[in-house]
C-alpha atoms as a PDB file:
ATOM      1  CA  UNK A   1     -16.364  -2.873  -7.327  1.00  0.00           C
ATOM      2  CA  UNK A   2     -15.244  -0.410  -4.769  1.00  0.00           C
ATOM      3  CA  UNK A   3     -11.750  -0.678  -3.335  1.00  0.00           C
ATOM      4  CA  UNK A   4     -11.273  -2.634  -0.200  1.00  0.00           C
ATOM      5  CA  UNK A   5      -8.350  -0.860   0.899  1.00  0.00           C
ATOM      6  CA  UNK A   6      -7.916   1.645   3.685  1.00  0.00           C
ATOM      7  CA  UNK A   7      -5.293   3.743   5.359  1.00  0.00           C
ATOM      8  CA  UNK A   8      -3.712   2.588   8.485  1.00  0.00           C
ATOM      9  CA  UNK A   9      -1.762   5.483  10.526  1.00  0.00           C
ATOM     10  CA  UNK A  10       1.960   3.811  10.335  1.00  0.00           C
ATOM     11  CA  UNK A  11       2.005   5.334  14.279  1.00  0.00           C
ATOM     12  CA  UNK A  12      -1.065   2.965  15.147  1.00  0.00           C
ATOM     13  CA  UNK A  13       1.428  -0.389  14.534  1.00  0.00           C
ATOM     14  CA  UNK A  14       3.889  -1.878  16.764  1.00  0.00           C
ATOM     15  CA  UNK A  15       7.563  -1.204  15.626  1.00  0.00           C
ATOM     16  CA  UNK A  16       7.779  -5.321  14.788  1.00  0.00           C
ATOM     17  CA  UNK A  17       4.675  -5.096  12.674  1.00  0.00           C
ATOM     18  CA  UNK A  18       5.886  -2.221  10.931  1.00  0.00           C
ATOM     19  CA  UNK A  19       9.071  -3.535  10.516  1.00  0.00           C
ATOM     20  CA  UNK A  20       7.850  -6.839   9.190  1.00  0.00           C
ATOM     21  CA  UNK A  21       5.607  -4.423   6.789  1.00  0.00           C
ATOM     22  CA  UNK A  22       8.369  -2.993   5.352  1.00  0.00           C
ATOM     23  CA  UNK A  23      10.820  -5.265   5.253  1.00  0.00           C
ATOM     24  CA  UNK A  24       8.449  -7.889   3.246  1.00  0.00           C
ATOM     25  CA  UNK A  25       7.811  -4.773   0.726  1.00  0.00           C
ATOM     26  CA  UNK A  26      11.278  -3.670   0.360  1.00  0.00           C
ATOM     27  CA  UNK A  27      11.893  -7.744  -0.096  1.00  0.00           C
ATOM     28  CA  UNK A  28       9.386  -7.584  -2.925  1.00  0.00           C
ATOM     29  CA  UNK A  29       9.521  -5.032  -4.471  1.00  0.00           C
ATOM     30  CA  UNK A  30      13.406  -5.662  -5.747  1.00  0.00           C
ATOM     31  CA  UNK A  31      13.696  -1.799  -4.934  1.00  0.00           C
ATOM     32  CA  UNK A  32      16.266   0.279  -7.045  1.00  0.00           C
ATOM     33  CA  UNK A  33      18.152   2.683  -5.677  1.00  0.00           C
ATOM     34  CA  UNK A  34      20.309   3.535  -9.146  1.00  0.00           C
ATOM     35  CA  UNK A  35      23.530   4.114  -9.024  1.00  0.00           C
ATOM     36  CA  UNK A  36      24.199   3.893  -5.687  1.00  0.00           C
ATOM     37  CA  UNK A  37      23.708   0.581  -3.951  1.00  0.00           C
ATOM     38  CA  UNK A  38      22.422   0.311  -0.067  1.00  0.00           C
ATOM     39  CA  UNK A  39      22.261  -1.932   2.299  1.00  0.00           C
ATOM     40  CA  UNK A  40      19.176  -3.434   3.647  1.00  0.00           C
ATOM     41  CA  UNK A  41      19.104  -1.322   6.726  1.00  0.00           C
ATOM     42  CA  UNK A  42      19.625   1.788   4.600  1.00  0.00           C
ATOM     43  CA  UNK A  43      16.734   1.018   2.938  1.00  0.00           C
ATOM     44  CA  UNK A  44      14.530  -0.136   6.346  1.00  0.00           C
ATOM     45  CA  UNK A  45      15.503   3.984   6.695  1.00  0.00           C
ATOM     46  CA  UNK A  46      14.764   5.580   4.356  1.00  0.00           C
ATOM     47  CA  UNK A  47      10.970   3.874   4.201  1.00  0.00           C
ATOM     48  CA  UNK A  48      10.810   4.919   7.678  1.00  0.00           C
ATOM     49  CA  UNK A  49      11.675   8.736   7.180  1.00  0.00           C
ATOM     50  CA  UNK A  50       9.116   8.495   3.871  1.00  0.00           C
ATOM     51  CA  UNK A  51       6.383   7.175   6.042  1.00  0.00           C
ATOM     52  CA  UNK A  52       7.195  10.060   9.009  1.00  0.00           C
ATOM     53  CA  UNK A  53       7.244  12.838   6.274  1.00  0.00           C
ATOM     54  CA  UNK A  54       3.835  11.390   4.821  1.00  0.00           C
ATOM     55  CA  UNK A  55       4.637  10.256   1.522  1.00  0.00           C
ATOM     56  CA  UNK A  56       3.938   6.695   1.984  1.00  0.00           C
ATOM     57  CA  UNK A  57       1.271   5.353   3.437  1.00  0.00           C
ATOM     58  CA  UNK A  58       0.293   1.922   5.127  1.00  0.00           C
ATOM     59  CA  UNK A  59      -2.853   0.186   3.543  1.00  0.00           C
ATOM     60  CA  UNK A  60      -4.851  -2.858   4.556  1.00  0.00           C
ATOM     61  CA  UNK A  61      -6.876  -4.962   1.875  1.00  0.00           C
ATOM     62  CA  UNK A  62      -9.744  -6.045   3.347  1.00  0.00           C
ATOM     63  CA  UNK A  63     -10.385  -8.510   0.470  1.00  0.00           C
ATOM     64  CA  UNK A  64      -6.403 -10.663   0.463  1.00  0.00           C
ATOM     65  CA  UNK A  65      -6.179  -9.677   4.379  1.00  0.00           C
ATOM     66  CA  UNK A  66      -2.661  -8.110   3.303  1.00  0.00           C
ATOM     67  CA  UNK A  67      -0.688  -4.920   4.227  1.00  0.00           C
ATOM     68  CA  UNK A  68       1.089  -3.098   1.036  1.00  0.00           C
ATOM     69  CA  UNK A  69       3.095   0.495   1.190  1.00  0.00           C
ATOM     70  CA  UNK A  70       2.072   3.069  -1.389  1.00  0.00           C
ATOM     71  CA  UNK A  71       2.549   6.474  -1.877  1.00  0.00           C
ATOM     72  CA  UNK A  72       0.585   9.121  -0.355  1.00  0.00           C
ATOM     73  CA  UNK A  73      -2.100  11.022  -3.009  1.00  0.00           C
END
């Protein structure tokens, strides 16, 4: 079965939708940062300045109607 999923531009979404994007993956995904712990705006951040440089990408499944980060290829 081909893959459902396609690329939104992160610059296409409203700042809440991003936001909300990123905050529910960041939320899920339990993200760590090592041995340095950050604060849930720090993190917010840094996702931001990975999705302006282009190494993460906002997808859309088509199939579950849901919104996921993952990194660029």
């Amino acid at each position: 079965m081909a893959s459902a999923n396609m690329e939104i531009p992160h610059s296409q979404l409203s700042d809440e939708a991003l936001r909300a994007i990123i905050e529910e993956f960041i939320s899920r995904e339990g993200s760590e940062y090592g041995l340095i712990e950050y604060s849930f705006e720090e993190k917010v951040s840094h996702v931001i300045k990975q999705l302006e440089r282009g190494e993460v990408v906002v997808t859309f499944d088509a199939v579950s109607e849901t919104c996921n980060l993952m990194p660029s290829r």
